[in-house]
PDB file of N, CA and C in Angstrom:
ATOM      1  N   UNK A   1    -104.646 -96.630-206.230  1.00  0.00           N
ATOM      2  CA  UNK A   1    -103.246 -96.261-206.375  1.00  0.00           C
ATOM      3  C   UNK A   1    -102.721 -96.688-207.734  1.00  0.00           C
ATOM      4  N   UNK A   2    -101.733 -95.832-207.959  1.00  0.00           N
ATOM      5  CA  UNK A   2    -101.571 -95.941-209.536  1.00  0.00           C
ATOM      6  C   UNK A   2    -100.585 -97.556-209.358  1.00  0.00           C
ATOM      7  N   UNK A   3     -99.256 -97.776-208.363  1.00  0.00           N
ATOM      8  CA  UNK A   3     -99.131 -98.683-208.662  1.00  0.00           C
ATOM      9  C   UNK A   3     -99.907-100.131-208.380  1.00  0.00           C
ATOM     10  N   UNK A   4    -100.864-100.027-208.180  1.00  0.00           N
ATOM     11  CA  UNK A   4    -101.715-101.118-207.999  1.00  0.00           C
ATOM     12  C   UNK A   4    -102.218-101.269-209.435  1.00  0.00           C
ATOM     13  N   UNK A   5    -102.420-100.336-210.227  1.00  0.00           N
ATOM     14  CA  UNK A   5    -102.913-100.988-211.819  1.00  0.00           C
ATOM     15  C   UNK A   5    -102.106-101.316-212.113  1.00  0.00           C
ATOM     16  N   UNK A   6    -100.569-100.026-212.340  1.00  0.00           N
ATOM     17  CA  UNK A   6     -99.336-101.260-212.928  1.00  0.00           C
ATOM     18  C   UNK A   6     -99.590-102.528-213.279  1.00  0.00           C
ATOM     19  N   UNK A   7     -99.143-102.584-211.396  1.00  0.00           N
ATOM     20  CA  UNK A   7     -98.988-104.294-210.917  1.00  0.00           C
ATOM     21  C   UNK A   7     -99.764-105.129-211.309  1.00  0.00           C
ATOM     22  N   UNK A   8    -100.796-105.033-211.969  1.00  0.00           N
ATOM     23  CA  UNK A   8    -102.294-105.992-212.449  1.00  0.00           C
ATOM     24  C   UNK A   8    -102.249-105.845-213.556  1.00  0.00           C
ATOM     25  N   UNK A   9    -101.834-104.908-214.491  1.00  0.00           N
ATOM     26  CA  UNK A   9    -101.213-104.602-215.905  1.00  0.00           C
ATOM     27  C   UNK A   9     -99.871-105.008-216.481  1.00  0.00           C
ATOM     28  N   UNK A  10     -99.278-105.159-215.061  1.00  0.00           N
ATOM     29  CA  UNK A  10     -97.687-106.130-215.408  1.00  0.00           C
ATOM     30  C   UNK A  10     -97.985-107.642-215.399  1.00  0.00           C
ATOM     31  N   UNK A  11     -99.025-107.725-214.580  1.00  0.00           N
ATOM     32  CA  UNK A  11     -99.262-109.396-214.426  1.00  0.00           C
ATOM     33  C   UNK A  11     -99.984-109.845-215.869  1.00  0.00           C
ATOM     34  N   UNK A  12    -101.373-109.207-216.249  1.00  0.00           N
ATOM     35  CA  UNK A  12    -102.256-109.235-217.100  1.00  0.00           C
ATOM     36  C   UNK A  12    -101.136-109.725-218.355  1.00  0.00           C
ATOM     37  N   UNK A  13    -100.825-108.679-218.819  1.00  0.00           N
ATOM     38  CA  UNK A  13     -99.627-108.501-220.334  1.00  0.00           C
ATOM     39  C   UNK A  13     -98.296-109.066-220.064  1.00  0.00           C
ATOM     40  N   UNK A  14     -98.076-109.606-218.766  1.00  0.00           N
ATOM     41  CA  UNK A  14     -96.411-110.264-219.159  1.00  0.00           C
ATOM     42  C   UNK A  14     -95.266-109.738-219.360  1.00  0.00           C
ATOM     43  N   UNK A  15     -95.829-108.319-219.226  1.00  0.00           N
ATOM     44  CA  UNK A  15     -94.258-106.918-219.831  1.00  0.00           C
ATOM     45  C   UNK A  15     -93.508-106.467-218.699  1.00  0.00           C
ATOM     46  N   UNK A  16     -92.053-106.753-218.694  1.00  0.00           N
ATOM     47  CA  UNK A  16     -91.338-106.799-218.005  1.00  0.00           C
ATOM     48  C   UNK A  16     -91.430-105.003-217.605  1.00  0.00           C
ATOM     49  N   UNK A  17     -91.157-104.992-215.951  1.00  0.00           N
ATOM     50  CA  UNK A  17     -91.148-103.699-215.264  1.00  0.00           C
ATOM     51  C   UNK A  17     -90.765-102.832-216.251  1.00  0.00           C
ATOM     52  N   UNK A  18     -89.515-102.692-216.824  1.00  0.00           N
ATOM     53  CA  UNK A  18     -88.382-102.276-217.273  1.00  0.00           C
ATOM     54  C   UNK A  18     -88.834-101.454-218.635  1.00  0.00           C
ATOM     55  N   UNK A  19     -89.320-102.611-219.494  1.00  0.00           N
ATOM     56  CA  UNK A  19     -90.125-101.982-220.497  1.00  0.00           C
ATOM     57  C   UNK A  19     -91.590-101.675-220.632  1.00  0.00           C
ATOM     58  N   UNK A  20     -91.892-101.205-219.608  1.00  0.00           N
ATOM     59  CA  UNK A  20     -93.401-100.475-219.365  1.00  0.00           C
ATOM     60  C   UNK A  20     -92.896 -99.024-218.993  1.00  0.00           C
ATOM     61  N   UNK A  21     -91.545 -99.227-217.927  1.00  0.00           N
ATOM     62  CA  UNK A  21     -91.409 -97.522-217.673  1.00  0.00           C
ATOM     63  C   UNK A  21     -90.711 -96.789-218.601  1.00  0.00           C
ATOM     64  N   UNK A  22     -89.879 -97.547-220.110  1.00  0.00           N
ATOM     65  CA  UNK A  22     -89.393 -97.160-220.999  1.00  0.00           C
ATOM     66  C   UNK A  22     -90.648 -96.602-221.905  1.00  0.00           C
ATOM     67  N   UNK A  23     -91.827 -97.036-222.041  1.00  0.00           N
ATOM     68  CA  UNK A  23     -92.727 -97.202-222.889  1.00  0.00           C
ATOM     69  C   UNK A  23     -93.857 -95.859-222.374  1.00  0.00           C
ATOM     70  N   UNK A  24     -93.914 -96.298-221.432  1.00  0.00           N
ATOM     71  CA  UNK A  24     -95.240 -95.344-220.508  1.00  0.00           C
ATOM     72  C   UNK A  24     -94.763 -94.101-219.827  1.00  0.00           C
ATOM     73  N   UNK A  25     -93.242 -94.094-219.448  1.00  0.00           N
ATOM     74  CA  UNK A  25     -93.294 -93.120-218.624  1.00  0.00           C
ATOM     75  C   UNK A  25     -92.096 -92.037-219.140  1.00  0.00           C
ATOM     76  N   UNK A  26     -91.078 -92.839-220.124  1.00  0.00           N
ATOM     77  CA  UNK A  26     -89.377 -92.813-220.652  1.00  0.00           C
ATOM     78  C   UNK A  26     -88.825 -92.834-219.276  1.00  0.00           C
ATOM     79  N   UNK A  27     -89.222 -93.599-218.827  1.00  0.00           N
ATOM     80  CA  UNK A  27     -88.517 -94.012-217.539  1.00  0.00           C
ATOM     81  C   UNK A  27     -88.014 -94.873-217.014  1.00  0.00           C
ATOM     82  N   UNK A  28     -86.945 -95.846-217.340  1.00  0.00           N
ATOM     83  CA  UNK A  28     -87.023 -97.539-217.328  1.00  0.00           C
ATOM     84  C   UNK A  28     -86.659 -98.355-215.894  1.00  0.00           C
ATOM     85  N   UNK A  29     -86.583 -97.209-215.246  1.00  0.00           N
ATOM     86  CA  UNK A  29     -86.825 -97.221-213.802  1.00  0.00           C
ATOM     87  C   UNK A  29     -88.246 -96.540-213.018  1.00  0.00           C
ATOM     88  N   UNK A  30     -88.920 -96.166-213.532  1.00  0.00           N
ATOM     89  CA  UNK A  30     -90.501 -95.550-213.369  1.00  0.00           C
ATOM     90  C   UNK A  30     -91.256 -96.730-212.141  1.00  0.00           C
ATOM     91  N   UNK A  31     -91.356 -97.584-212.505  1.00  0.00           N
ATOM     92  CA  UNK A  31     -92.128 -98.956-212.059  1.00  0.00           C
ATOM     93  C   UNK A  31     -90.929 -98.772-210.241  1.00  0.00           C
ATOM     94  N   UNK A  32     -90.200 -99.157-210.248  1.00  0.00           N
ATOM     95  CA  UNK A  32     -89.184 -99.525-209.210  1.00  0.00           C
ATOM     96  C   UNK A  32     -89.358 -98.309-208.576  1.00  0.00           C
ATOM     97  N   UNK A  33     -89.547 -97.363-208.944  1.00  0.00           N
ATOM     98  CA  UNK A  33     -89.277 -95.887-207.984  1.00  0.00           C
ATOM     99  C   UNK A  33     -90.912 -96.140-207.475  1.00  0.00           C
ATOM    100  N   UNK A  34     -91.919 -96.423-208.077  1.00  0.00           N
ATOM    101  CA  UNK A  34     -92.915 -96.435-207.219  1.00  0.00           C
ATOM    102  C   UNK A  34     -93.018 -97.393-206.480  1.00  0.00           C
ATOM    103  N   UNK A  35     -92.685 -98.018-206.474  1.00  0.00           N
ATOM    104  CA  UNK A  35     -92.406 -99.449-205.807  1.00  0.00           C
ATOM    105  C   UNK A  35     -91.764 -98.735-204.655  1.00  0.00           C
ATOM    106  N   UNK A  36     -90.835 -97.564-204.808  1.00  0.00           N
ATOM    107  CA  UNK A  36     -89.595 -97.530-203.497  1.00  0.00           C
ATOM    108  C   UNK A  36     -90.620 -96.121-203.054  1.00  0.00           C
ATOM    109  N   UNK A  37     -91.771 -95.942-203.232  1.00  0.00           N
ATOM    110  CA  UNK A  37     -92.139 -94.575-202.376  1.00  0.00           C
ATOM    111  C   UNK A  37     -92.506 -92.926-203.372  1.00  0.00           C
ATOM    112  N   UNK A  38     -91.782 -93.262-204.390  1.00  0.00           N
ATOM    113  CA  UNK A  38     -92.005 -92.287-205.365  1.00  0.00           C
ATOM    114  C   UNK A  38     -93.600 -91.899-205.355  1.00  0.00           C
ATOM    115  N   UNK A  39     -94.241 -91.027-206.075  1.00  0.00           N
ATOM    116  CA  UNK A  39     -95.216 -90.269-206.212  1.00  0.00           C
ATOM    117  C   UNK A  39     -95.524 -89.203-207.290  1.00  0.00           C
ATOM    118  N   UNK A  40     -95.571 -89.754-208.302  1.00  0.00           N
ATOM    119  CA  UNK A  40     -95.589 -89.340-210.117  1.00  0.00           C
ATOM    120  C   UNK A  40     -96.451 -87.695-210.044  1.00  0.00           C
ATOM    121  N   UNK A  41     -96.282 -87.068-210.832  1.00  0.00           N
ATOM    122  CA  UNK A  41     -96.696 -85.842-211.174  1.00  0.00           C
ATOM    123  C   UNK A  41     -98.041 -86.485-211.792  1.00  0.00           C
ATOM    124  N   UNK A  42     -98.920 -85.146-211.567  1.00  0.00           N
ATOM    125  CA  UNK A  42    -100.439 -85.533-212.259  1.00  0.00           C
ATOM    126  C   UNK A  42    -100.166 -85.868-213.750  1.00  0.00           C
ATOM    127  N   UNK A  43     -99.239 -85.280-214.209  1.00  0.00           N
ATOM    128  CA  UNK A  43     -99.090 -85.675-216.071  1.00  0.00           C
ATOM    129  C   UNK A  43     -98.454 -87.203-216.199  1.00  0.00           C
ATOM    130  N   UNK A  44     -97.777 -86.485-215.045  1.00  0.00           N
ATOM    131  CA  UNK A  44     -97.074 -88.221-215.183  1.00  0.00           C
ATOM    132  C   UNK A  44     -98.546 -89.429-215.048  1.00  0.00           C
ATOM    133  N   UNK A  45     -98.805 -89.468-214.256  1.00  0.00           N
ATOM    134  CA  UNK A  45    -100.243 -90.541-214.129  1.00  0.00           C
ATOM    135  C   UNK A  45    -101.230 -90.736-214.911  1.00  0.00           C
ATOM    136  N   UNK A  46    -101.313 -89.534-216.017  1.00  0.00           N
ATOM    137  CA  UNK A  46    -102.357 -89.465-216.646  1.00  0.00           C
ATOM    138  C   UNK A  46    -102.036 -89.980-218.440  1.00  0.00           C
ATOM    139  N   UNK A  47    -100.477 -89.981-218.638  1.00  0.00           N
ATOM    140  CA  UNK A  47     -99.825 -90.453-219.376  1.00  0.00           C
ATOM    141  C   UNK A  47     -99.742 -92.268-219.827  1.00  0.00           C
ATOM    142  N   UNK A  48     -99.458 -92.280-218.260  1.00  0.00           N
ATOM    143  CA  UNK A  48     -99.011 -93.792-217.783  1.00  0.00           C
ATOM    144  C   UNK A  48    -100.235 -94.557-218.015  1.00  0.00           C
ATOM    145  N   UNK A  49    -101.798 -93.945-217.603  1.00  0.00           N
ATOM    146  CA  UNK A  49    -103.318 -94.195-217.285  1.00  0.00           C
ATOM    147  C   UNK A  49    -103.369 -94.592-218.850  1.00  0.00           C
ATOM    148  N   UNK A  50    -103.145 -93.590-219.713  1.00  0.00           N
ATOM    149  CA  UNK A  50    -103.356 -93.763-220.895  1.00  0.00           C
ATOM    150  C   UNK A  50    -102.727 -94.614-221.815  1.00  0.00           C
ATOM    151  N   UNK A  51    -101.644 -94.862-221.329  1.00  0.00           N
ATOM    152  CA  UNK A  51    -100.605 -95.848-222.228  1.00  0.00           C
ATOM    153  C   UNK A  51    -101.295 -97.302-221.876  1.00  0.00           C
ATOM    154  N   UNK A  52    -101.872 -97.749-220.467  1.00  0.00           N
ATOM    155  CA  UNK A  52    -102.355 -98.842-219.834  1.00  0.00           C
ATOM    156  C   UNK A  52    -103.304 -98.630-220.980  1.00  0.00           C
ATOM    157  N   UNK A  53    -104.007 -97.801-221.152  1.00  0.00           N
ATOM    158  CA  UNK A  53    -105.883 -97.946-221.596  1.00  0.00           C
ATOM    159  C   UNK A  53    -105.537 -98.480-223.144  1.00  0.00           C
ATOM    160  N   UNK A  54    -105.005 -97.248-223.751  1.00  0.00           N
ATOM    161  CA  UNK A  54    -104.520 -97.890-225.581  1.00  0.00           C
ATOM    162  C   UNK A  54    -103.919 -99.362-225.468  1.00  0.00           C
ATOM    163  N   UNK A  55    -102.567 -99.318-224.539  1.00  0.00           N
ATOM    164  CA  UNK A  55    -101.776-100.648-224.434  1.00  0.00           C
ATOM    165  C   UNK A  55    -103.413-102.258-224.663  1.00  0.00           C
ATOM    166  N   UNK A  56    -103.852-101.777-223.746  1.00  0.00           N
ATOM    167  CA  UNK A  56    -105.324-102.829-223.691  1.00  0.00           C
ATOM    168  C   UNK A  56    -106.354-102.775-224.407  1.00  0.00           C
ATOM    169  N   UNK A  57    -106.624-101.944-225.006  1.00  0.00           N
ATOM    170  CA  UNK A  57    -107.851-101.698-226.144  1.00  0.00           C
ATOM    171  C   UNK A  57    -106.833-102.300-227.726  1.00  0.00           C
ATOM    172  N   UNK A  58    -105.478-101.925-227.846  1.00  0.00           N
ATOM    173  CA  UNK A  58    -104.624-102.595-228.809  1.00  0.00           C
ATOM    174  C   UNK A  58    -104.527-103.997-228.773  1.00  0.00           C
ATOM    175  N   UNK A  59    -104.403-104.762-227.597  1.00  0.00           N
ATOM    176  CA  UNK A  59    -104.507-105.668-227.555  1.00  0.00           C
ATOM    177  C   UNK A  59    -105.808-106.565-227.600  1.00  0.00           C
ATOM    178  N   UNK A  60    -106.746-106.401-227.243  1.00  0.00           N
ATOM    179  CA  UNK A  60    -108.370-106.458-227.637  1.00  0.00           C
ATOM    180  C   UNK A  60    -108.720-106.578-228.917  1.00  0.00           C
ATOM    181  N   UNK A  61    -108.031-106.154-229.293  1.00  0.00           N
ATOM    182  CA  UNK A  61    -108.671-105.837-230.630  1.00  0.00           C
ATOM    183  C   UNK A  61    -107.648-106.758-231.998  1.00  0.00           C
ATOM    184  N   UNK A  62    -106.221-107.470-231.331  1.00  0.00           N
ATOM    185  CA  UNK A  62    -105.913-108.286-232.248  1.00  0.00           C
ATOM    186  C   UNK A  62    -106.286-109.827-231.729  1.00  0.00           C
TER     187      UNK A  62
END
């Protein structure tokens, strides 16, 4: 489930809900709506997938 990486990607990096769904989704409520039941469009997930993957290979690498 997608919010299960979130949640292990919010813990991992320290980045507040708020500015992950501003960042990953332009959504700064994104995180909370899945949390409440929501269910993201395939672009949507594959966006979000990707922002996690760069977000962590960027960080790796400083």
């Amino acid at each position: 489930m997608l919010i299960r990486r979130i949640e292990r990607f919010l813990r991992e990096t320290g980045m507040p809900w708020t500015k992950f769904g501003r960042l990953a989704a332009h959504d700064p409520r994104f995180v909370q709506d899945l949390r409440n039941g929501r269910v993201p469009r395939a672009a949507t997930t594959s966006r979000v997938e990707h922002f996690m993957n760069i977000y962590s290979e960027e960080a790796c690498a400083n």
